[in-house]
Structure formats: structure tokens, C-alpha cells
C-alpha atoms as a PDB file:
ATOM      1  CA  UNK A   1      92.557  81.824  93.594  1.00  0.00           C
ATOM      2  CA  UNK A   2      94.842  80.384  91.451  1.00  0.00           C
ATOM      3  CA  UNK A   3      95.836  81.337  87.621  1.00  0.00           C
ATOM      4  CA  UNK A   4      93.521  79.867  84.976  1.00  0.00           C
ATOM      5  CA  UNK A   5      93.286  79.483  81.313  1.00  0.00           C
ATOM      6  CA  UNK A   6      90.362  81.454  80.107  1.00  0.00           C
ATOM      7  CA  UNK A   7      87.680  79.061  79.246  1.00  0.00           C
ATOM      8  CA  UNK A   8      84.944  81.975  78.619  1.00  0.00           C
ATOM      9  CA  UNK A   9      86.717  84.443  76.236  1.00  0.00           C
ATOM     10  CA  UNK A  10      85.684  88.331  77.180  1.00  0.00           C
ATOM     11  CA  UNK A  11      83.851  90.097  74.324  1.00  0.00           C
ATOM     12  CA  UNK A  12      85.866  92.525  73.533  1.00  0.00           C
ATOM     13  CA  UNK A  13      84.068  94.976  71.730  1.00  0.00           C
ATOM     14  CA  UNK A  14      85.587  98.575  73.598  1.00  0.00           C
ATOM     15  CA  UNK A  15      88.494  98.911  75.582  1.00  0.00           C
ATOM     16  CA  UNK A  16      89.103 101.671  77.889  1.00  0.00           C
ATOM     17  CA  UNK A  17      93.370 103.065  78.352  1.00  0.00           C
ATOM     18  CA  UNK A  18      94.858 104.737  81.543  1.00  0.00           C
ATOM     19  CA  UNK A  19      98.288 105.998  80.685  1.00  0.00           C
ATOM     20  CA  UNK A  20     101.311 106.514  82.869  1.00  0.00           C
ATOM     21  CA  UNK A  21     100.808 110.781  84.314  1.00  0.00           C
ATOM     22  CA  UNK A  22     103.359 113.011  82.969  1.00  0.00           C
ATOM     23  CA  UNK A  23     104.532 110.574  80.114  1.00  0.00           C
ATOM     24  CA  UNK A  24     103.351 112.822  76.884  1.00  0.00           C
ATOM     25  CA  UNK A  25     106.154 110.319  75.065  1.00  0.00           C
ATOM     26  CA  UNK A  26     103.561 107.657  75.133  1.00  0.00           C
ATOM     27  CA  UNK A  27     101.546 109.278  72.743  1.00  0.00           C
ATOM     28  CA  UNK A  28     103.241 107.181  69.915  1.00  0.00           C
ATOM     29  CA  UNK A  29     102.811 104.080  71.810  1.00  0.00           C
ATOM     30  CA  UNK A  30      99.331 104.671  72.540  1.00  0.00           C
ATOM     31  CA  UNK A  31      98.473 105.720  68.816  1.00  0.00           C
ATOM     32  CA  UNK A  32      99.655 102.427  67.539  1.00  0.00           C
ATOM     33  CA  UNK A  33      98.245 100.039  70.300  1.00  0.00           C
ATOM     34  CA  UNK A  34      94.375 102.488  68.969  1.00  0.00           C
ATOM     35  CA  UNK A  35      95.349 101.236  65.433  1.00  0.00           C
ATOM     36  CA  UNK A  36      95.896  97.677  66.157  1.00  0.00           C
ATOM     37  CA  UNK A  37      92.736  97.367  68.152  1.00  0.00           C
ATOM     38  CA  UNK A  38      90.614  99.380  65.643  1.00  0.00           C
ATOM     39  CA  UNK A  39      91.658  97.454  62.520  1.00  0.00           C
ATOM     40  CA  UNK A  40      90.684  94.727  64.697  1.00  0.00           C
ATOM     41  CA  UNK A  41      86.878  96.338  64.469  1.00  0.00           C
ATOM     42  CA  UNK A  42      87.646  97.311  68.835  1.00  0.00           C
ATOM     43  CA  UNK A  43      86.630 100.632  69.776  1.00  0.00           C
ATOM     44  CA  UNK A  44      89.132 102.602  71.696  1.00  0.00           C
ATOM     45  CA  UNK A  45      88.384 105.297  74.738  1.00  0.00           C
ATOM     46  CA  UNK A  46      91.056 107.057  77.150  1.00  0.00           C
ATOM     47  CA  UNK A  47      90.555 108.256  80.464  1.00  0.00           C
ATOM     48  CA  UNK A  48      90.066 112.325  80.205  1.00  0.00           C
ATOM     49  CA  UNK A  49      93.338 113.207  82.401  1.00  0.00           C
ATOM     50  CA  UNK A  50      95.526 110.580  80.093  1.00  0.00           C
ATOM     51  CA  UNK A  51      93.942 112.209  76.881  1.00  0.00           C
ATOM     52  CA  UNK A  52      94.590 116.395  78.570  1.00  0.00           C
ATOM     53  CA  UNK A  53      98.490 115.085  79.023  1.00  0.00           C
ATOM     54  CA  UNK A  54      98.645 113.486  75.676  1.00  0.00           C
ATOM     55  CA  UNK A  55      96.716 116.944  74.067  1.00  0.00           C
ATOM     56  CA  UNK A  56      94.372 114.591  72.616  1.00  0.00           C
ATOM     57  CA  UNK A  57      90.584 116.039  71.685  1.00  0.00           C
ATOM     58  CA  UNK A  58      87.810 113.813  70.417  1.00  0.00           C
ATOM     59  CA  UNK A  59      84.644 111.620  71.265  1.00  0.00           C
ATOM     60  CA  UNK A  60      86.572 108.279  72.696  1.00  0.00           C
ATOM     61  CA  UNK A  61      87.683 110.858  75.224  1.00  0.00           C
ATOM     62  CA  UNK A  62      85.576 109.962  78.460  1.00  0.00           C
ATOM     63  CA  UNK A  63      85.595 110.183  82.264  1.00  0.00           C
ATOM     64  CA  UNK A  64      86.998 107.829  84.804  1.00  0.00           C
ATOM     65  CA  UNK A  65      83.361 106.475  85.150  1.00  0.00           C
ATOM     66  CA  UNK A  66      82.182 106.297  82.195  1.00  0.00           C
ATOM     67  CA  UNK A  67      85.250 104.773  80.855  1.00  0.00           C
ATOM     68  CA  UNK A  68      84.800 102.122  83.516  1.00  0.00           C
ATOM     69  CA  UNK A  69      81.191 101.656  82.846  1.00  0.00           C
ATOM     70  CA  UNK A  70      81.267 101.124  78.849  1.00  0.00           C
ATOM     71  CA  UNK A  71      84.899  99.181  78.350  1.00  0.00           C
ATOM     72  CA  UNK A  72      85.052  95.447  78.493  1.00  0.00           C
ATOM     73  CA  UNK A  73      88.023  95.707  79.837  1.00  0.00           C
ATOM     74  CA  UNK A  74      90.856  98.338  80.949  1.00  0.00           C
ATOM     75  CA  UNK A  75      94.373  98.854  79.725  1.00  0.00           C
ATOM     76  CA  UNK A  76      97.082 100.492  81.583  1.00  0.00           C
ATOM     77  CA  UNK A  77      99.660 101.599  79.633  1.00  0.00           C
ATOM     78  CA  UNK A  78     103.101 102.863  81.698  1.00  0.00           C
ATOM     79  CA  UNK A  79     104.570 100.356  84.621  1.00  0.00           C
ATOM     80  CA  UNK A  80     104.068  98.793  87.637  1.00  0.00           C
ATOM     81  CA  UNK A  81     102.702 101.863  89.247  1.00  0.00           C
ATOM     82  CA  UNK A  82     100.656 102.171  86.564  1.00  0.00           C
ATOM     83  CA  UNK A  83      99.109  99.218  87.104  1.00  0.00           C
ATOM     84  CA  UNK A  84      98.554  99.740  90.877  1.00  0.00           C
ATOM     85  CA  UNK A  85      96.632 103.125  90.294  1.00  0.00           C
ATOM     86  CA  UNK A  86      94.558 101.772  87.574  1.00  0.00           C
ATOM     87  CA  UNK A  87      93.337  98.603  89.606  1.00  0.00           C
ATOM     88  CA  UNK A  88      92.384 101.489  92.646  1.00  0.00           C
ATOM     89  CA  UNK A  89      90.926 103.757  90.514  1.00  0.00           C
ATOM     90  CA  UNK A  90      88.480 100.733  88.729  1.00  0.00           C
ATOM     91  CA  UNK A  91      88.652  98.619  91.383  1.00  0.00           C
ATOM     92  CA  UNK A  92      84.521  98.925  92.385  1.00  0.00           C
ATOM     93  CA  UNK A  93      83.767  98.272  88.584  1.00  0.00           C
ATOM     94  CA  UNK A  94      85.482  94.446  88.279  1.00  0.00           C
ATOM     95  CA  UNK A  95      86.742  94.765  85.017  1.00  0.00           C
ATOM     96  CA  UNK A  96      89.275  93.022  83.818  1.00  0.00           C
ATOM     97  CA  UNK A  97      93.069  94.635  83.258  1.00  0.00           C
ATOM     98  CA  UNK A  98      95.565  93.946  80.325  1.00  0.00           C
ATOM     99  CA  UNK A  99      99.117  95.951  81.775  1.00  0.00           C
ATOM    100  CA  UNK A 100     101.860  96.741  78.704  1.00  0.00           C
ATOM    101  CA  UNK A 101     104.920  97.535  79.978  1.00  0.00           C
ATOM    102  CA  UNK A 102     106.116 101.252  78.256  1.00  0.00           C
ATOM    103  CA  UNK A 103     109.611 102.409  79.962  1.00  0.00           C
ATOM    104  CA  UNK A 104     111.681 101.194  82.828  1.00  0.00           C
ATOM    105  CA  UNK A 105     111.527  97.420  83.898  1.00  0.00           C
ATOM    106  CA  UNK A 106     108.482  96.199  85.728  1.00  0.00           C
ATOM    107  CA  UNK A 107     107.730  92.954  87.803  1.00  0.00           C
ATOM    108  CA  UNK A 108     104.160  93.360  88.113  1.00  0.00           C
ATOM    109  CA  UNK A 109     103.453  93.924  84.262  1.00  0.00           C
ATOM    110  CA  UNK A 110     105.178  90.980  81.882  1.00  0.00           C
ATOM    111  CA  UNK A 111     103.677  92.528  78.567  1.00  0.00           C
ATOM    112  CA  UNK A 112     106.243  94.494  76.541  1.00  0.00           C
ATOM    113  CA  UNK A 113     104.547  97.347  74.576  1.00  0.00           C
ATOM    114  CA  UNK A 114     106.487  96.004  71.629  1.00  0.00           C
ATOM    115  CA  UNK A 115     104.825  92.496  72.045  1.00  0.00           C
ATOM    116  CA  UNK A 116     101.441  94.112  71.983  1.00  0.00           C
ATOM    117  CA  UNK A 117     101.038  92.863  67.943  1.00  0.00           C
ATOM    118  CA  UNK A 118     101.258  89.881  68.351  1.00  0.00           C
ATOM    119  CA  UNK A 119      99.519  89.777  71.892  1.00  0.00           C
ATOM    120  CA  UNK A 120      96.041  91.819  70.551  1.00  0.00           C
ATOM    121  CA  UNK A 121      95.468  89.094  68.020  1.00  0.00           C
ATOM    122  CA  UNK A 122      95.862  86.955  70.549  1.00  0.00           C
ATOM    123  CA  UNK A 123      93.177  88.613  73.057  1.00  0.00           C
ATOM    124  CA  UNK A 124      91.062  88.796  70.379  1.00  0.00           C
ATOM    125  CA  UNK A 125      91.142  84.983  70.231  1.00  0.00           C
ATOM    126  CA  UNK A 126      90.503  84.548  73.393  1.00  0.00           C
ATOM    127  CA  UNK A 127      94.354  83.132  73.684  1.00  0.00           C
ATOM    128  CA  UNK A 128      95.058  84.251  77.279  1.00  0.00           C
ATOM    129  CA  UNK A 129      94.677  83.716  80.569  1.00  0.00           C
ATOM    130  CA  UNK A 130      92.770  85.437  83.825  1.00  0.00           C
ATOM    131  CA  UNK A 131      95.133  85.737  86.724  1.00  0.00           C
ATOM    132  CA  UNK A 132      93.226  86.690  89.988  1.00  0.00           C
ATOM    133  CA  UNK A 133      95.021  88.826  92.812  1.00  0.00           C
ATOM    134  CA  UNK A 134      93.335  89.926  96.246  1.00  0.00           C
ATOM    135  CA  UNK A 135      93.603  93.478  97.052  1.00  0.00           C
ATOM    136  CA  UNK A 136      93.693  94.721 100.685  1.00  0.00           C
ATOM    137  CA  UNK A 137      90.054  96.912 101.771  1.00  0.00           C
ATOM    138  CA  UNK A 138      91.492  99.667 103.896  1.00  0.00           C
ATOM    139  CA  UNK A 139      89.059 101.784 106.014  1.00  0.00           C
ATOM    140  CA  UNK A 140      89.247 104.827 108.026  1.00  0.00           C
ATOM    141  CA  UNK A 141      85.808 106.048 108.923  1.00  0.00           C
ATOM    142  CA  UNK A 142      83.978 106.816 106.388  1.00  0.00           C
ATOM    143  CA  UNK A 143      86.966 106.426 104.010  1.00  0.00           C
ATOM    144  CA  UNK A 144      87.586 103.542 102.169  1.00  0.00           C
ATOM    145  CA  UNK A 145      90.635 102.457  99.771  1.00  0.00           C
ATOM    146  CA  UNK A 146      91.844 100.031  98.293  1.00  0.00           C
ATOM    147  CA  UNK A 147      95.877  98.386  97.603  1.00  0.00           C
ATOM    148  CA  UNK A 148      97.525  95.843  95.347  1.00  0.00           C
ATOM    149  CA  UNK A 149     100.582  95.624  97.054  1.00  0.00           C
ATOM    150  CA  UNK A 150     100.233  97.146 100.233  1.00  0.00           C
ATOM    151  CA  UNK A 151      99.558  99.682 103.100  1.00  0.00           C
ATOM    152  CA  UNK A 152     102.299 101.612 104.991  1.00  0.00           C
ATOM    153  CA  UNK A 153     101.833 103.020 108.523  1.00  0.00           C
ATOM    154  CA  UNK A 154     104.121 105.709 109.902  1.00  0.00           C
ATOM    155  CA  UNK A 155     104.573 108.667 112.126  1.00  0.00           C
ATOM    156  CA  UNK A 156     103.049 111.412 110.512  1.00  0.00           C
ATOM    157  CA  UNK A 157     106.626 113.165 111.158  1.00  0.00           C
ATOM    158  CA  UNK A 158     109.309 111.678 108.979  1.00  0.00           C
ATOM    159  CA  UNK A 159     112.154 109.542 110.214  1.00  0.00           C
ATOM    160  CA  UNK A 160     110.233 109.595 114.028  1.00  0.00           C
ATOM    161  CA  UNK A 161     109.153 106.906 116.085  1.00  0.00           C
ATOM    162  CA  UNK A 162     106.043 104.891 115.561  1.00  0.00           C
ATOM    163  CA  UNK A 163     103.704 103.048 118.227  1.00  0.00           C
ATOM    164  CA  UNK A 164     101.709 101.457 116.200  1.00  0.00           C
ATOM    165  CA  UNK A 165      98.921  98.793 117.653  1.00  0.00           C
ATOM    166  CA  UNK A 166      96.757  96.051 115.985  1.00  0.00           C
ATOM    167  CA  UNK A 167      94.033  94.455 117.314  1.00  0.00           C
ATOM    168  CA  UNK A 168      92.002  91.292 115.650  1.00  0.00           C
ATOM    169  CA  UNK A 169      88.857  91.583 116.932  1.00  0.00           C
ATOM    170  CA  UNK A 170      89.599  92.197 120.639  1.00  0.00           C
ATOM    171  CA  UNK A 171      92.558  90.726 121.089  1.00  0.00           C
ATOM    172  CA  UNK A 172      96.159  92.160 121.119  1.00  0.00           C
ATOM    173  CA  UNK A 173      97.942  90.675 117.726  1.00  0.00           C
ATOM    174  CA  UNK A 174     101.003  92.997 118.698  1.00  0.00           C
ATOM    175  CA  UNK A 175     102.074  96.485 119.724  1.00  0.00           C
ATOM    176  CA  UNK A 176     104.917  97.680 116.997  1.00  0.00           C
ATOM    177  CA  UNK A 177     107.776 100.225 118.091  1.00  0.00           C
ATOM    178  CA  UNK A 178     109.850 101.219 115.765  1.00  0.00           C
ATOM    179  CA  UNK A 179     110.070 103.467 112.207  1.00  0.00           C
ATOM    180  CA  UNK A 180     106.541 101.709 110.648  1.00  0.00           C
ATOM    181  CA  UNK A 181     104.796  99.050 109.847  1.00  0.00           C
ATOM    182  CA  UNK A 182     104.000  97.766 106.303  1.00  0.00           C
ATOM    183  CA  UNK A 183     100.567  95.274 105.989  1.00  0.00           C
ATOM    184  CA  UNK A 184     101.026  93.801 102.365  1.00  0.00           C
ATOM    185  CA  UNK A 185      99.010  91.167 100.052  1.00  0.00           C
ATOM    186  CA  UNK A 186     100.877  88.307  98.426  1.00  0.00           C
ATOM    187  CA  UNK A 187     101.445  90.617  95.047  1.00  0.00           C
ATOM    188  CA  UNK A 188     102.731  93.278  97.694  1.00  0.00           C
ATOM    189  CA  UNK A 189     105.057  90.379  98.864  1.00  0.00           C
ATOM    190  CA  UNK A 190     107.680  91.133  96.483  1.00  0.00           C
ATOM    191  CA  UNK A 191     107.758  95.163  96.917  1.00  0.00           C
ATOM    192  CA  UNK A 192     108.504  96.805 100.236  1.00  0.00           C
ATOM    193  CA  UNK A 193     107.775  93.844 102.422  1.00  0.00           C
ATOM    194  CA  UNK A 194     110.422  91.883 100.633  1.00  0.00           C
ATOM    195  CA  UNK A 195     113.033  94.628 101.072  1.00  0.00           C
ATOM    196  CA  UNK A 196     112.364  94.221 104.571  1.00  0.00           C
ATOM    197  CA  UNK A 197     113.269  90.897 105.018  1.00  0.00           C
ATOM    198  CA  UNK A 198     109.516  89.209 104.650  1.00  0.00           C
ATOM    199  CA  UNK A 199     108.374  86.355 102.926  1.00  0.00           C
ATOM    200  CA  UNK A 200     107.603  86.023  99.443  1.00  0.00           C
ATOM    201  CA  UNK A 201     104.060  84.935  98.435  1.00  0.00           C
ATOM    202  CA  UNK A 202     102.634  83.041  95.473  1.00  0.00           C
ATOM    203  CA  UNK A 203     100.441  85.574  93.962  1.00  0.00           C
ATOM    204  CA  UNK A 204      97.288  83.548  94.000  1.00  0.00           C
ATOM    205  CA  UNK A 205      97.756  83.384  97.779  1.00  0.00           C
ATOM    206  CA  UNK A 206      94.793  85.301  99.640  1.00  0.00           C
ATOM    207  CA  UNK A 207      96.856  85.704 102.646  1.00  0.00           C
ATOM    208  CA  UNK A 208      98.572  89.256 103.803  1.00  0.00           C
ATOM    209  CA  UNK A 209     101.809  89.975 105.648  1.00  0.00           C
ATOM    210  CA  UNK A 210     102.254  91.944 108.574  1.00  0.00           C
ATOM    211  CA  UNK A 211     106.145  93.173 108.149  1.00  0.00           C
ATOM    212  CA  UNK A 212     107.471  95.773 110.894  1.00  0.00           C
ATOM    213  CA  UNK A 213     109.813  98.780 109.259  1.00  0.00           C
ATOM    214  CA  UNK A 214     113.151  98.955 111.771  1.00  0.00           C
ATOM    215  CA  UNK A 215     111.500  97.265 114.857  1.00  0.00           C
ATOM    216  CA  UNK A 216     113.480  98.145 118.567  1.00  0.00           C
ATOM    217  CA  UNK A 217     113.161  95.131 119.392  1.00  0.00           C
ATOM    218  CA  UNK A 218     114.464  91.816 117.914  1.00  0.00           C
ATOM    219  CA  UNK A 219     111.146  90.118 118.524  1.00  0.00           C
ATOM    220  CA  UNK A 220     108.999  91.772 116.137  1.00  0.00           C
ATOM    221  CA  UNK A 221     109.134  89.666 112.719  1.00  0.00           C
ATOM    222  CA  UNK A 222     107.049  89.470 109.980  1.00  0.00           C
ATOM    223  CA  UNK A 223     103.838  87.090 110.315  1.00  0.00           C
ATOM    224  CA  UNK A 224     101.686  85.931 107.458  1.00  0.00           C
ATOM    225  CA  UNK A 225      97.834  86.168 108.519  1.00  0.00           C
ATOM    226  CA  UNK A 226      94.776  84.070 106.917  1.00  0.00           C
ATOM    227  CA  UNK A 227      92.554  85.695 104.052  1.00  0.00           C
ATOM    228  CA  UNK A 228      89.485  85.584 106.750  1.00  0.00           C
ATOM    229  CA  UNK A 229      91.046  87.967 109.346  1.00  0.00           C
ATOM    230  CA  UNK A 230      90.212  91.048 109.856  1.00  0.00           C
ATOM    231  CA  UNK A 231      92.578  93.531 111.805  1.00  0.00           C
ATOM    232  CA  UNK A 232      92.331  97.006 113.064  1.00  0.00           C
ATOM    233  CA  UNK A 233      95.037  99.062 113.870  1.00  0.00           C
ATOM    234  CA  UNK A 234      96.005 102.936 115.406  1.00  0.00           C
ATOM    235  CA  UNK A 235      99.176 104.775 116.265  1.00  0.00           C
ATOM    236  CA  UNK A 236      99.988 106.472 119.521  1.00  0.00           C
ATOM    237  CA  UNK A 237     101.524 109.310 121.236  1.00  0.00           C
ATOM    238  CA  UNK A 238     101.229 110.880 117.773  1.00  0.00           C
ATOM    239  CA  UNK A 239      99.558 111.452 114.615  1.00  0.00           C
ATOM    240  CA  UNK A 240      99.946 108.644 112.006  1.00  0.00           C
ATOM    241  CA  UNK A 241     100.512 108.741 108.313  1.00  0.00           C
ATOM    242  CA  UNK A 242      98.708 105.895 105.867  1.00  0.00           C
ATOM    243  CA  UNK A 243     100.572 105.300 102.470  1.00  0.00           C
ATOM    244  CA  UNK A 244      98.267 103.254  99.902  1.00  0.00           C
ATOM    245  CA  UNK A 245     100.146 101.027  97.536  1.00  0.00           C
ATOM    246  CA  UNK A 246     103.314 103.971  97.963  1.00  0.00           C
ATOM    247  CA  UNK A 247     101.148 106.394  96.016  1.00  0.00           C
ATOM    248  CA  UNK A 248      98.297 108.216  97.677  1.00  0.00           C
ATOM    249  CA  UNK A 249      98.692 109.636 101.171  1.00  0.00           C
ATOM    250  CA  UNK A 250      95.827 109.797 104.069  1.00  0.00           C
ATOM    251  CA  UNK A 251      96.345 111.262 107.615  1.00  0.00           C
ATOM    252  CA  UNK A 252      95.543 109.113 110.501  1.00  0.00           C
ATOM    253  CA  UNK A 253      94.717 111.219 113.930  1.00  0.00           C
ATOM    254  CA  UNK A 254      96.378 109.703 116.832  1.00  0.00           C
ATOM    255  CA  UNK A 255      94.225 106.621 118.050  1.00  0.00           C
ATOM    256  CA  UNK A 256      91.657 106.895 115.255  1.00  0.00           C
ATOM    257  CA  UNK A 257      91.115 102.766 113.761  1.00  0.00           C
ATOM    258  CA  UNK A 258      92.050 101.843 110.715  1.00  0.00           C
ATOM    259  CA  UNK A 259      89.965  98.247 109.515  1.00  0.00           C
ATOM    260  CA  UNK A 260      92.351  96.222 107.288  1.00  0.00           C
ATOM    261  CA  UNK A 261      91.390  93.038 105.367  1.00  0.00           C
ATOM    262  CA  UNK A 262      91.280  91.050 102.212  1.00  0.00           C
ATOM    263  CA  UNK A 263      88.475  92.071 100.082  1.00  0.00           C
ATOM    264  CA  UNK A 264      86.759  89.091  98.945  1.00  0.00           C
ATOM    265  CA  UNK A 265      86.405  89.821  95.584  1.00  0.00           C
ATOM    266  CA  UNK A 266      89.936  89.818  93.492  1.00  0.00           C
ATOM    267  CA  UNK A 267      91.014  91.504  90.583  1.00  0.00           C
ATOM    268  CA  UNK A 268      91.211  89.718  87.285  1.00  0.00           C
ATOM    269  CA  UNK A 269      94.349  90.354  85.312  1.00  0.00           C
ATOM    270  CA  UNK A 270      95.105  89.360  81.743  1.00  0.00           C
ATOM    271  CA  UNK A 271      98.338  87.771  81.229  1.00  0.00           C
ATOM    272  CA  UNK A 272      99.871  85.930  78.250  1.00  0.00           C
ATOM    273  CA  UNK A 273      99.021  82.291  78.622  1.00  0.00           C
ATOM    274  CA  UNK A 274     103.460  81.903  78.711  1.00  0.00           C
ATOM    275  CA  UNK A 275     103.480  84.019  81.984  1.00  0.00           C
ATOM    276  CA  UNK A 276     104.576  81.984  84.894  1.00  0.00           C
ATOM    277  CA  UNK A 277     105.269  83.520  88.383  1.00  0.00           C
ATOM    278  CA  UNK A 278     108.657  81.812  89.227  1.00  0.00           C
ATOM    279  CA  UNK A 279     110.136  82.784  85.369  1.00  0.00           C
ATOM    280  CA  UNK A 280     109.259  86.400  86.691  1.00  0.00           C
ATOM    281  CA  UNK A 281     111.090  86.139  89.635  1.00  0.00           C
ATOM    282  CA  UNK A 282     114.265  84.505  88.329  1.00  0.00           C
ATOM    283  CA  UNK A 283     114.364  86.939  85.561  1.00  0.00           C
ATOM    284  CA  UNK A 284     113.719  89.792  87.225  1.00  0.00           C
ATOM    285  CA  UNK A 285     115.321  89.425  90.800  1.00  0.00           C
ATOM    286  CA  UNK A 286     117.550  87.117  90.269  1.00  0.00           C
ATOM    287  CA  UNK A 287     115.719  84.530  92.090  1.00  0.00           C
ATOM    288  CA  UNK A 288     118.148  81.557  92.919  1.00  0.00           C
ATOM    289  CA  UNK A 289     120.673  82.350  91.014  1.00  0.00           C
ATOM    290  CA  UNK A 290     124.612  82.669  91.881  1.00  0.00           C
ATOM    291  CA  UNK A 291     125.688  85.684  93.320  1.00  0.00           C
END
């Protein structure tokens, strides 16, 4: 899936915010994004639990679902983690997600909230482009979630040992000893996989990374795995501990299967047609440059 100039503009006629939790300074922000869009004849809504933190009352108020269900698409308004909740929590209603960037420098969101002007005009246009990531479908029973970036497996007891074991189909992929294991997508590539010495991935990539966290052995390396394989995984001689995308938590019972792949329908993300992968990474990491 790579990055493509929109050829289909959206119809934007309602767009639907998720703001950053416990940020009640965004409130100016927000206000003048709402006043850009409505002079622009777009009807604004906010997610109820963004509007209670903001101490906001009115009728563009509306639940998670609802919001969802009526916006064309969905704005998240904070950072990158932001942006990683708000593609989890809309993730089964495929609409597409404009990020603006509102604090502390992000790599996953490239739109300044004091671009956003210039930038609505533009959306209104249709003077963007769709950007499509694959997000990891993560099951455990009759559980499911989903990540942007990635999936970490631990001992349920902090700083223990892990014996963790994955499986594709019925055959052993590896057994992993050692602090954790991290399974990420090629957005993920650049977060905790890369601080563990894995690859980096070109986002429109579909495949995912299997990257051990302090292995005991000097065998176990990170290995990149094909969009069409599906793995299963469980932890033993203890109780396990699932992190999703290094926000939401989910227990894991000692030998209980967890079913990881690619989903195979990706997220669409609306970037400014400027934004190029390789600009982000030399900006923001330093990518190639002297030390």
C-alpha cells in the first residue's frame, strides 16, 4: 500500500475531534481549528470524554459511536499517542484520520496545529493525500484489539524472565528467553522495535517485525515476517502481560494463545501532499546525518 495523491476528494461535510486526555490547554486550539472549519460551512462534533475534560456542553457533543458513525472523517488533536488511540478506538469504522500536532514533537503526526489555516483550505480542496498503514489484529479469545505500532509481550511480573513461544501454524518460528518480546508493523518500526536494534520499515510496507527485548542468547535477532502470516504465540512458566501500542494493558494466563497478524484492511491517513517519509526521518531522528 503505498502513499497516493487523492484522486477522489472526501466530502467533507462533518468532522468528528478526539483530543489528547488530560490536556484542558487545548481548549484554545480546538476552538480555533471549530472556527476555521465552520466558516468553511463544516460541521464540528467532539468525542463526549474530550468535550467533559475541555468543560464543554452542547449538541456537537456525541459518543464515541456516534461520532464515528456521522463524521466524514476523524481528527486527533494532541501527538503521536494521540494518534495511536484514535486509530484503535475508530479503527472498525474506516474513516479516514487528519493528526495536528498540539505539544511536544511527534514523528507519527507531521501537521503543526499552527499550519492547520492554511492546511483546512487545503482539505477542503481536496489538496492532500491518503497515506495507508496496516495495523496489527491481536486476539486473545474472545478479545480482539487492534495496534499501529505494535504489541509488547512480557512477564506479567516486572523486570522477570519471559519464555515466550510462537508458533505459525504448527510449526516452531522460535522459543524467546529473555525480558520480552515486541511484534511491531512497519509504522511501529521506528518506536520500540527501533530502540532495540530492529530494522526500520517504509511505512507502506505490510510486513511486521518480530524484535526480542534483552534475549539470553546471542541468536535471537529480529526477523521481518510477510503480511500473509499469521502467528500465535503464549508465555510459560508464568503469567504474561500484553501491552497494545504502549497504552492499554491485557493479562495473558500462562499458555493461553494469542493470534497475531496484519489486518487486511489499512488505515487511511491524511497527510499534506509535501509529507515524505525519509524528510521525517532525517528531521526528526537525525537520519544519516553526522554525529
Amino acid at each position: 500500500m503505498s502513499d497516493t495523491v487523492n484522486s477522489s476528494p472526501i466530502s467533507i461535510k462533518e468532522v468528528g475531534f478526539f483530543l489528547r486526555p488530560n490536556r484542558p490547554e487545548l481548549l484554545k486550539p480546538f476552538q480555533n481549528i471549530q472556527k476555521k472549519f465552520e466558516r468553511l460551512g463544516i460541521k464540528v462534533f467532539i468525542v463526549e470524554e474530550s468535550a467533559k475534560m475541555l468543560k464543554l456542553e452542547g449538541e456537537n457533543i456525541l459518543p464515541k459511536k456516534e461520532l464515528c458513525e456521522r463524521s466524514d472523517i476523524l481528527i486527533s488533536l494532541g501527538g503521536d499517542g494521540t494518534l495511536l488511540s484514535t486509530v484503535r478506538e475508530s479503527f472498525e469504522y474506516s474513516k479516514p484520520i487528519l493528526s495536528i500536532q498540539a505539544g511536544t514533537l511527534g514523528f507519527l503526526v507531521d501537521l503543526d496545529v499552527r499550519d492547520i489555516d492554511f492546511f483546512v483550505e487545503q482539505l477542503v480542496k481536496g489538496e492532500y493525500k491518503i497515506e495507508q498503514r496496516r495495523v496489527l489484529s491481536i486476539t486473545i479469545g474472545e478479545e480482539r484489539e487492534f495496534a499501529l505500532n505494535d504489541v509488547t509481550v512480557t512477564n506479567r511480573k516486572r523486570m522477570a524472565m519471559a519464555n515466550i513461544y510462537v508458533y505459525e501454524k504448527n510449526h516452531v518460528v522460535n522459543n524467546y528467553h529473555g525480558d520480552g518480546l515486541v511484534i511491531s508493523t512497519a509504522t511501529g518500526s521506528t518506536a520500540y522495535n527501533l530502540s532495540l536494534g530492529g530494522p526500520i520499515l517504509s511505512p507502506e510496507m505490510s510486513s511486521f517485525i518480530l524484535t526480542p527485548i534483552a534475549p539470553h542468547s546471542l541468536s535471537q535477532r529480529p526477523i521481518v515476517l510477510p503480511p500473509n502470516l499469521k502467528i500465535s504465540l503464549g508465555i510459560e512458566g508464568s503469567d504474561g502481560l500484553l501491552k497494545i501500542d504502549g497504552q492499554k494493558d491485557v493479562n495473558l494466563s500462562e499458555h493461553e494463545r494469542v493470534h497475531i497478524s496484519i489486518h487486511e484492511r489499512p488505515i487511511r491517513i491524511i497527510r499534506n501532499e509535501k509529507y515524505n517519509f525519509f524528510k521525517i526521518l532525517r528531521r526528526k531522528l537525525k537520519w544519516g546525518t553526522e554525529m
